[in-house]
C-alpha atoms as a PDB file:
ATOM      1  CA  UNK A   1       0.000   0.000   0.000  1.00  0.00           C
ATOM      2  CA  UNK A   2       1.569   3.263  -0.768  1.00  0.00           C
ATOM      3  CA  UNK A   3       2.192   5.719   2.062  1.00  0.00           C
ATOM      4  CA  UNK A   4      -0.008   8.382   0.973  1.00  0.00           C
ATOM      5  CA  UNK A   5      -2.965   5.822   1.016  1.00  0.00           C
ATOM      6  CA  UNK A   6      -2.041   4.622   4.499  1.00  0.00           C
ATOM      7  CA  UNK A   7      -1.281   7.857   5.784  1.00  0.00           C
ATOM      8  CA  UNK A   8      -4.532   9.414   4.747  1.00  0.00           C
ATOM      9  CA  UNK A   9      -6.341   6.153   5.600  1.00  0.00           C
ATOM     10  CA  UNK A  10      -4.793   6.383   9.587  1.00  0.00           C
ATOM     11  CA  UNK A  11      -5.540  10.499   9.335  1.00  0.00           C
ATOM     12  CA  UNK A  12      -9.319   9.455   8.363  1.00  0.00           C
ATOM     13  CA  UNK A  13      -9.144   7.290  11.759  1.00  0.00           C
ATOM     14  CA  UNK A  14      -8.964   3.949  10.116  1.00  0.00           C
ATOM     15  CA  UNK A  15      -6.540   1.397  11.079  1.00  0.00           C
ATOM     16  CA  UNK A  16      -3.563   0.608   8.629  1.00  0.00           C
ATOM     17  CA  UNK A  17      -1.527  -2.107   8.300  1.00  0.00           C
ATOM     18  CA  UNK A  18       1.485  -3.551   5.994  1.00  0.00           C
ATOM     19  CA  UNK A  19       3.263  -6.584   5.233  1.00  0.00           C
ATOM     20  CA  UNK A  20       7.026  -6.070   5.442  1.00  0.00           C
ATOM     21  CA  UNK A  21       8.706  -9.557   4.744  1.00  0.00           C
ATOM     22  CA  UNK A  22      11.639 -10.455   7.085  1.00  0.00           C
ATOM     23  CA  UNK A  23      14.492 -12.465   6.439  1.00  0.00           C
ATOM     24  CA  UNK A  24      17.294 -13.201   4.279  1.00  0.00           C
ATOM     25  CA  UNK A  25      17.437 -11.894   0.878  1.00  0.00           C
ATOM     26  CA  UNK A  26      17.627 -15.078  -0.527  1.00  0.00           C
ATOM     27  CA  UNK A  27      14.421 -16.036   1.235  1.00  0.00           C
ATOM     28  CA  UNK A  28      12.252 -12.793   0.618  1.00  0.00           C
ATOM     29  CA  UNK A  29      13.763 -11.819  -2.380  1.00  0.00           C
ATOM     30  CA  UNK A  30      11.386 -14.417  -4.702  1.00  0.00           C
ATOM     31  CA  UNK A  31       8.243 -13.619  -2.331  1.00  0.00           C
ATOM     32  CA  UNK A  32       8.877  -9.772  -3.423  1.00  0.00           C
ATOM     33  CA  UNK A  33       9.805 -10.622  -7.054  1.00  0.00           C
ATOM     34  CA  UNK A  34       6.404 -12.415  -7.214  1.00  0.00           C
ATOM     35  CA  UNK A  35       4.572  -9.911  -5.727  1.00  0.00           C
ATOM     36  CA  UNK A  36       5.938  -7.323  -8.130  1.00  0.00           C
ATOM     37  CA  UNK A  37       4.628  -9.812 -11.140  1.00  0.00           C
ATOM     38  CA  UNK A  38       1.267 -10.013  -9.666  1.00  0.00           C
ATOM     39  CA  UNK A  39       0.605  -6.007  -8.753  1.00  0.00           C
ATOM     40  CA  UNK A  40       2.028  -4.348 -11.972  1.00  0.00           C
ATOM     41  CA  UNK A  41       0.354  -1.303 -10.279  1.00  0.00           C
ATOM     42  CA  UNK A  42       3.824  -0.545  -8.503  1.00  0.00           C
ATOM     43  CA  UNK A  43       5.603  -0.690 -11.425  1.00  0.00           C
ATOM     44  CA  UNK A  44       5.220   3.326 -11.265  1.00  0.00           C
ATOM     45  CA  UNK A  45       4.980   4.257  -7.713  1.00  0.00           C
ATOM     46  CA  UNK A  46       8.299   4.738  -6.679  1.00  0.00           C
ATOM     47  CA  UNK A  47       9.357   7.544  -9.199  1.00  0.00           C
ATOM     48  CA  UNK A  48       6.037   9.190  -7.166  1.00  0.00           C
ATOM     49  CA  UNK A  49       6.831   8.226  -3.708  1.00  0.00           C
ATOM     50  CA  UNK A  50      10.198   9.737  -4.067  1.00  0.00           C
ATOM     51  CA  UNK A  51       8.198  12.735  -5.312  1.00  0.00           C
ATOM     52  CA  UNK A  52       6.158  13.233  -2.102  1.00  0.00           C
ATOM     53  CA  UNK A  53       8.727  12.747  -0.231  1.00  0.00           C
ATOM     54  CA  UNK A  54      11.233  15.746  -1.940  1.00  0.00           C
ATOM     55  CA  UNK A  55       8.290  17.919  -1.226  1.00  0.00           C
ATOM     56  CA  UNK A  56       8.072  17.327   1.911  1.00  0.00           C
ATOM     57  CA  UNK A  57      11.407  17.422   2.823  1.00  0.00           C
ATOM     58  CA  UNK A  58      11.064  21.065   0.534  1.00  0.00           C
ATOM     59  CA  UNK A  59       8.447  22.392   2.794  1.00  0.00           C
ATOM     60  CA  UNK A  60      10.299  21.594   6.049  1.00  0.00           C
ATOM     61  CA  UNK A  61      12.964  23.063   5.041  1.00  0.00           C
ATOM     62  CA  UNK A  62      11.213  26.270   3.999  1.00  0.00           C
ATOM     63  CA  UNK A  63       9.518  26.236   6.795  1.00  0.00           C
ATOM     64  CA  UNK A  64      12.140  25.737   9.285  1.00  0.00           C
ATOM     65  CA  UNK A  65      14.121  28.681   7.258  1.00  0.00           C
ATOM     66  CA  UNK A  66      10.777  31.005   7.827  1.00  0.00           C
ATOM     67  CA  UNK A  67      10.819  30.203  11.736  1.00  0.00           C
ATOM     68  CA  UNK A  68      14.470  31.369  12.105  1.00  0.00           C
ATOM     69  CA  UNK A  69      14.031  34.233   9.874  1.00  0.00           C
ATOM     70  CA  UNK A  70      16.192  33.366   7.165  1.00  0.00           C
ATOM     71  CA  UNK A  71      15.251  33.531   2.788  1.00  0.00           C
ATOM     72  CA  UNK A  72      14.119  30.285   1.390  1.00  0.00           C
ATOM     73  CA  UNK A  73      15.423  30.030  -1.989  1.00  0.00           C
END
């Protein structure tokens, strides 16, 4: 489930929960190769969870540089 689901999910006041396979690479590694077959879905999702998560890291930043006075560039 991508983070933005879950997140907005638990901020809606429903419970969330994920599967995060534990182990040796050589024993999760097929489990998460199969799993990647079957959901083609997150073929595409990383490019955009590394996109929420520049812009957040963007807005703390500006707004960290607002609280101590400084220009955000």
């Amino acid at each position: 489930m991508s983070d933005n689901i879950s997140f907005n999910l638990a901020n809606a006041g429903y419970n969330a929960a994920k599967y995060l396979p534990y182990g040796p690479a050589k024993a999760v590694l097929p489990y998460r190769i199969r799993r990647a077959q079957e959901n083609s879905a997150i073929a595409g999702l990383g490019g955009r969870e590394v996109r929420f998560i520049q812009c957040g890291l963007r807005r703390r930043k500006q707004a960290r540089a607002l609280s101590a006075g400084q220009p955000t560039a």
